[in-house]
Protein backbone atom coordinates (compact mmCIF):
# COMPACT_ATOMS: atom_id res chain seq x y z
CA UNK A 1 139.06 149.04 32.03
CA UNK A 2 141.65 150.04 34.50
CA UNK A 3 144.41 147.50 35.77
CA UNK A 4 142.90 146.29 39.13
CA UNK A 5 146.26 145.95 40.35
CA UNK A 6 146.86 149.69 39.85
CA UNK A 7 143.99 150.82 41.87
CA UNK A 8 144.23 151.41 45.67
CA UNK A 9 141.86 149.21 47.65
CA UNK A 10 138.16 149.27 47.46
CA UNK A 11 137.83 150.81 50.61
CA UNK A 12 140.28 153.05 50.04
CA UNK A 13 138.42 154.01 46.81
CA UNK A 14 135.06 154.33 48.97
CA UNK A 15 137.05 156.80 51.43
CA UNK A 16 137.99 159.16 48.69
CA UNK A 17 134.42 159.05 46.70
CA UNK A 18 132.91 159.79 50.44
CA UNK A 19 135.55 163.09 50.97
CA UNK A 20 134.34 164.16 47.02
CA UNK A 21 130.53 164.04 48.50
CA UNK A 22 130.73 165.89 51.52
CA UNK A 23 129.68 162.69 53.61
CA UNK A 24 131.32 163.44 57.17
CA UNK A 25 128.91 161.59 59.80
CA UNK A 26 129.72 157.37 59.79
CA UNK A 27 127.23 155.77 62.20
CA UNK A 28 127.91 152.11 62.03
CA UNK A 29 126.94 148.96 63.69
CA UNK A 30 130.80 146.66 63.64
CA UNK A 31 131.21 144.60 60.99
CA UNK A 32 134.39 142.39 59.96
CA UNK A 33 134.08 142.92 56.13
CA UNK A 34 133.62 146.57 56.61
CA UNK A 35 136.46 146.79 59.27
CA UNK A 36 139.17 148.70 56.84
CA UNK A 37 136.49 150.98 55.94
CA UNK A 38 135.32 151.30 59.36
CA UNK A 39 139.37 151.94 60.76
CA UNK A 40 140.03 154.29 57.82
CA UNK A 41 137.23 156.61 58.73
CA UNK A 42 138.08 156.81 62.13
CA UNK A 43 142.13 157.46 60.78
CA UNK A 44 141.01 160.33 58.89
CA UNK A 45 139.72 163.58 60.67
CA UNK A 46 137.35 164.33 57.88
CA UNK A 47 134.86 161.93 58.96
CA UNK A 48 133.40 161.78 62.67
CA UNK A 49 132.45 157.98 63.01
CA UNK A 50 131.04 156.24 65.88
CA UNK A 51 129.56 153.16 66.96
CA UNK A 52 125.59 152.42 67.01
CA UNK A 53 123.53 149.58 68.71
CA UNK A 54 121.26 148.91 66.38
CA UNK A 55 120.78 149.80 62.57
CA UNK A 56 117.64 151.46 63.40
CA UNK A 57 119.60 153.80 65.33
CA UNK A 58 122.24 154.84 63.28
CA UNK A 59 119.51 155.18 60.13
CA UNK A 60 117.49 157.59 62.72
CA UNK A 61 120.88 159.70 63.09
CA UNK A 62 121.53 160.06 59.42
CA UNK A 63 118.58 161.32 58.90
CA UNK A 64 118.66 163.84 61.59
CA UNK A 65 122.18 164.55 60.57
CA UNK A 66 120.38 165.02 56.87
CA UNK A 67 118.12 167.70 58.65
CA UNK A 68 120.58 169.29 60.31
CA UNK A 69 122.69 169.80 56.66
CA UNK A 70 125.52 167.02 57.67
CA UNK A 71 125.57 164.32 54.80
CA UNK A 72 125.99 160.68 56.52
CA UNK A 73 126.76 157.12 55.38
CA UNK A 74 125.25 154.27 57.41
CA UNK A 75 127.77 151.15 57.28
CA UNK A 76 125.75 147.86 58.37
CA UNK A 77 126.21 143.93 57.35
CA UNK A 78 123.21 142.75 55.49
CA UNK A 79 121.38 140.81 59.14
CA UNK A 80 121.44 144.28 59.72
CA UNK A 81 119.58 145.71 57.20
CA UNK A 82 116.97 143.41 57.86
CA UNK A 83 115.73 145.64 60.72
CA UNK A 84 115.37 148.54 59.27
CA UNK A 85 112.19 147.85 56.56
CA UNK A 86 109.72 150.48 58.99
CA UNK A 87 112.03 153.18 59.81
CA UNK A 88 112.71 153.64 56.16
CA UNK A 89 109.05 152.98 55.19
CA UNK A 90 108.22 155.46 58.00
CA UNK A 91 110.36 158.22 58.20
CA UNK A 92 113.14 158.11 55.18
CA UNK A 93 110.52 156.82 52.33
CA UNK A 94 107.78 159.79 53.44
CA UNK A 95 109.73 162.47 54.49
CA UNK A 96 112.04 162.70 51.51
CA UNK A 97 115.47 162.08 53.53
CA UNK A 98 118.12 160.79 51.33
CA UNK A 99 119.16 157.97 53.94
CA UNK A 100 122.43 156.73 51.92
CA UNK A 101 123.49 153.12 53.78
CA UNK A 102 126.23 150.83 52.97
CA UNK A 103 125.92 147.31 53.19
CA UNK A 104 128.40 144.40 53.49
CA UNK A 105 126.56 140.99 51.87
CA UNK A 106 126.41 138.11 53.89
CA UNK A 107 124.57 135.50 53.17
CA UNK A 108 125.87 134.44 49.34
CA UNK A 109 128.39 132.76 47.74
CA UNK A 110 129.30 129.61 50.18
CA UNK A 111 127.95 131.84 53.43
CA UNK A 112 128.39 129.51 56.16
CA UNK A 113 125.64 131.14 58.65
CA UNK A 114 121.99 130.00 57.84
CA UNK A 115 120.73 133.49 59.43
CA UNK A 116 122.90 135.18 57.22
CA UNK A 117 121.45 133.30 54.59
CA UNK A 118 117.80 133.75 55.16
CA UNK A 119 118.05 137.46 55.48
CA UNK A 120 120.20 137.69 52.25
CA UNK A 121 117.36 136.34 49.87
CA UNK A 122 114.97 139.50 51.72
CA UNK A 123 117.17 142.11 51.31
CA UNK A 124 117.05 143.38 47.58
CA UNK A 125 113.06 142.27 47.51
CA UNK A 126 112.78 144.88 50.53
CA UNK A 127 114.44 147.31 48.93
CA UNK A 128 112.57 146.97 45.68
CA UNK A 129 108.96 147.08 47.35
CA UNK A 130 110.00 150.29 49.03
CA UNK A 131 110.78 151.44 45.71
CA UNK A 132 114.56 152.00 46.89
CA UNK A 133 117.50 152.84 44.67
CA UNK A 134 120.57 150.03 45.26
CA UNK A 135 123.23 148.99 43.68
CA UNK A 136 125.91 146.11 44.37
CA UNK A 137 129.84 146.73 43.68
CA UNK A 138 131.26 143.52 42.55
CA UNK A 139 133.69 145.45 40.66
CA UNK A 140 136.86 147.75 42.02
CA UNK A 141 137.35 149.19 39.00
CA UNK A 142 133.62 150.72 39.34
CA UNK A 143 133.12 151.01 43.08
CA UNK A 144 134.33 155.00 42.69
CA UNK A 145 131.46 155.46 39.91
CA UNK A 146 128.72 153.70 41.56
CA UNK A 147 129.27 155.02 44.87
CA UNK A 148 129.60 158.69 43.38
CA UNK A 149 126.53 158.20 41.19
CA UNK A 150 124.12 156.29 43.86
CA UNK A 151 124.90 159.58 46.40
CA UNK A 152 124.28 161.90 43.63
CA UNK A 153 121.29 160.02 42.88
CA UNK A 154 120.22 160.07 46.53
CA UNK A 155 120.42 163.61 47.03
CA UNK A 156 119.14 164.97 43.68
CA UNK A 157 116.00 162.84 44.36
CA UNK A 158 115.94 163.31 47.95
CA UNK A 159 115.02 159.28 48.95
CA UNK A 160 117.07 156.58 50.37
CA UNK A 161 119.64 154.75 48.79
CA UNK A 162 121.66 151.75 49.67
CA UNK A 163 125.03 150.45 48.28
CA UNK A 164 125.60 146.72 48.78
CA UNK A 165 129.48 145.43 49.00
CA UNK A 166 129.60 141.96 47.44
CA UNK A 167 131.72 139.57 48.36
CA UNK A 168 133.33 139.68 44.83
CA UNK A 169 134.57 143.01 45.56
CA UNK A 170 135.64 142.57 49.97
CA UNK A 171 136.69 139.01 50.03
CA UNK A 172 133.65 138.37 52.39
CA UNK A 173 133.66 136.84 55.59
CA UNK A 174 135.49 133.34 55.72
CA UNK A 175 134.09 130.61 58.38
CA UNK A 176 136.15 130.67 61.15
C-alpha cells in the first residue's frame, strides 16, 4: 500500500484519473465537499465545467453529451442524488447511456442535518434496485483505481454508474 502522505490529494487524484478517461464535460450542482474538485476543473482547460440547477438537469446533459460522443462526470452531494431515481430509470437505465455521477456522502458518520440523513439510508438501496454499478472511496490510496475501473466499467457496459466520496476519504462537511 502506498504512503498516503506521498500521494497528492484525492481530488487531485480524481482530476488526473478523469484527464486518463477522456471525461471533459463537469455539470455540477455546488457542493462544499466537492469544492476542490469543483475549482480544479474549472483551473484546468481540459475540462469545460459549469453550474446546473438541479441534478436532474445536469444527468439530462451528460447523457446528451454521451450522445453527442463527449464523456461527462456529474458531481452532486448525496440530497442530490435523491432526485434523480426516474430520469435514470427512464432515460439512462433503458437507453443504455453510461451516466457516470459523482457523489459527495452526507448524511453518515456524525451528519448533523436530519435531511441529509434520511436521504443517505435511500441512496445505495436506489441504486441497487435500479440494478446500478457504485462504489464508495474511503480510501486515497484506491480512489485512482476505483474511479478508473467504475468509468471503464460504465462504458464497456454502456449503463450508469455512480462513485460515492465518503467522508473517510474528503473530510466531510463539519457543522457550522
Amino acid at each position: 500500500m502506498p504512503d498516503a502522505a506521498a500521494l497528492p490529494p484525492w481530488h487531485q487524484i480524481v482530476l488526473d484519473t478523469f484527464k486518463q478517461n477522456d471525461i471533459r464535460l463537469i455539470p455540477y450542482v455546488p457542493d462544499n465537499v466537492l469544492r476542490p474538485l469543483i475549482e480544479g476543473v474549472h483551473a484546468d482547460p481540459f475540462f469545460h465545467a459549469f453550474t446546473c440547477a438541479r441534478e436532474e438537469e445536469a444527468l439530462g446533459i451528460a447523457a446528451g453529451a454521451w450522445m453527442g460522443g463527449l464523456r461527462s462526470m456529474v458531481l452532486m452531494q448525496t440530497s442530490g442524488f435523491a432526485t434523480l431515481a426516474n430520469v435514470i430509470a427512464s432515460l439512462a437505465v433503458p437507453a443504455q447511456i453510461p451516466v457516470l455521477m459523482m457523489v459527495s456522502e452526507r448524511g453518515t458518520l456524525g451528519e448533523f442535518n436530519q435531511g441529509q440523513a434520511l436521504v443517505a439510508r435511500t441512496m445505495r438501496p436506489v441504486m441497487d434496485a435500479l440494478a446500478m454499478e457504485h462504489h464508495t472511496i474511503t480510501r486515497l490510496d484506491e480512489t485512482g483505481f476505483i474511479v478508473d475501473r467504475t468509468i471503464r466499467q460504465a462504458v464497456a457496459t454502456q449503463a450508469p454508474a455512480t462513485l460515492i466520496l465518503s467522508p473517510l476519504l474528503t473530510g466531510g462537511k463539519a457543522q457550522p
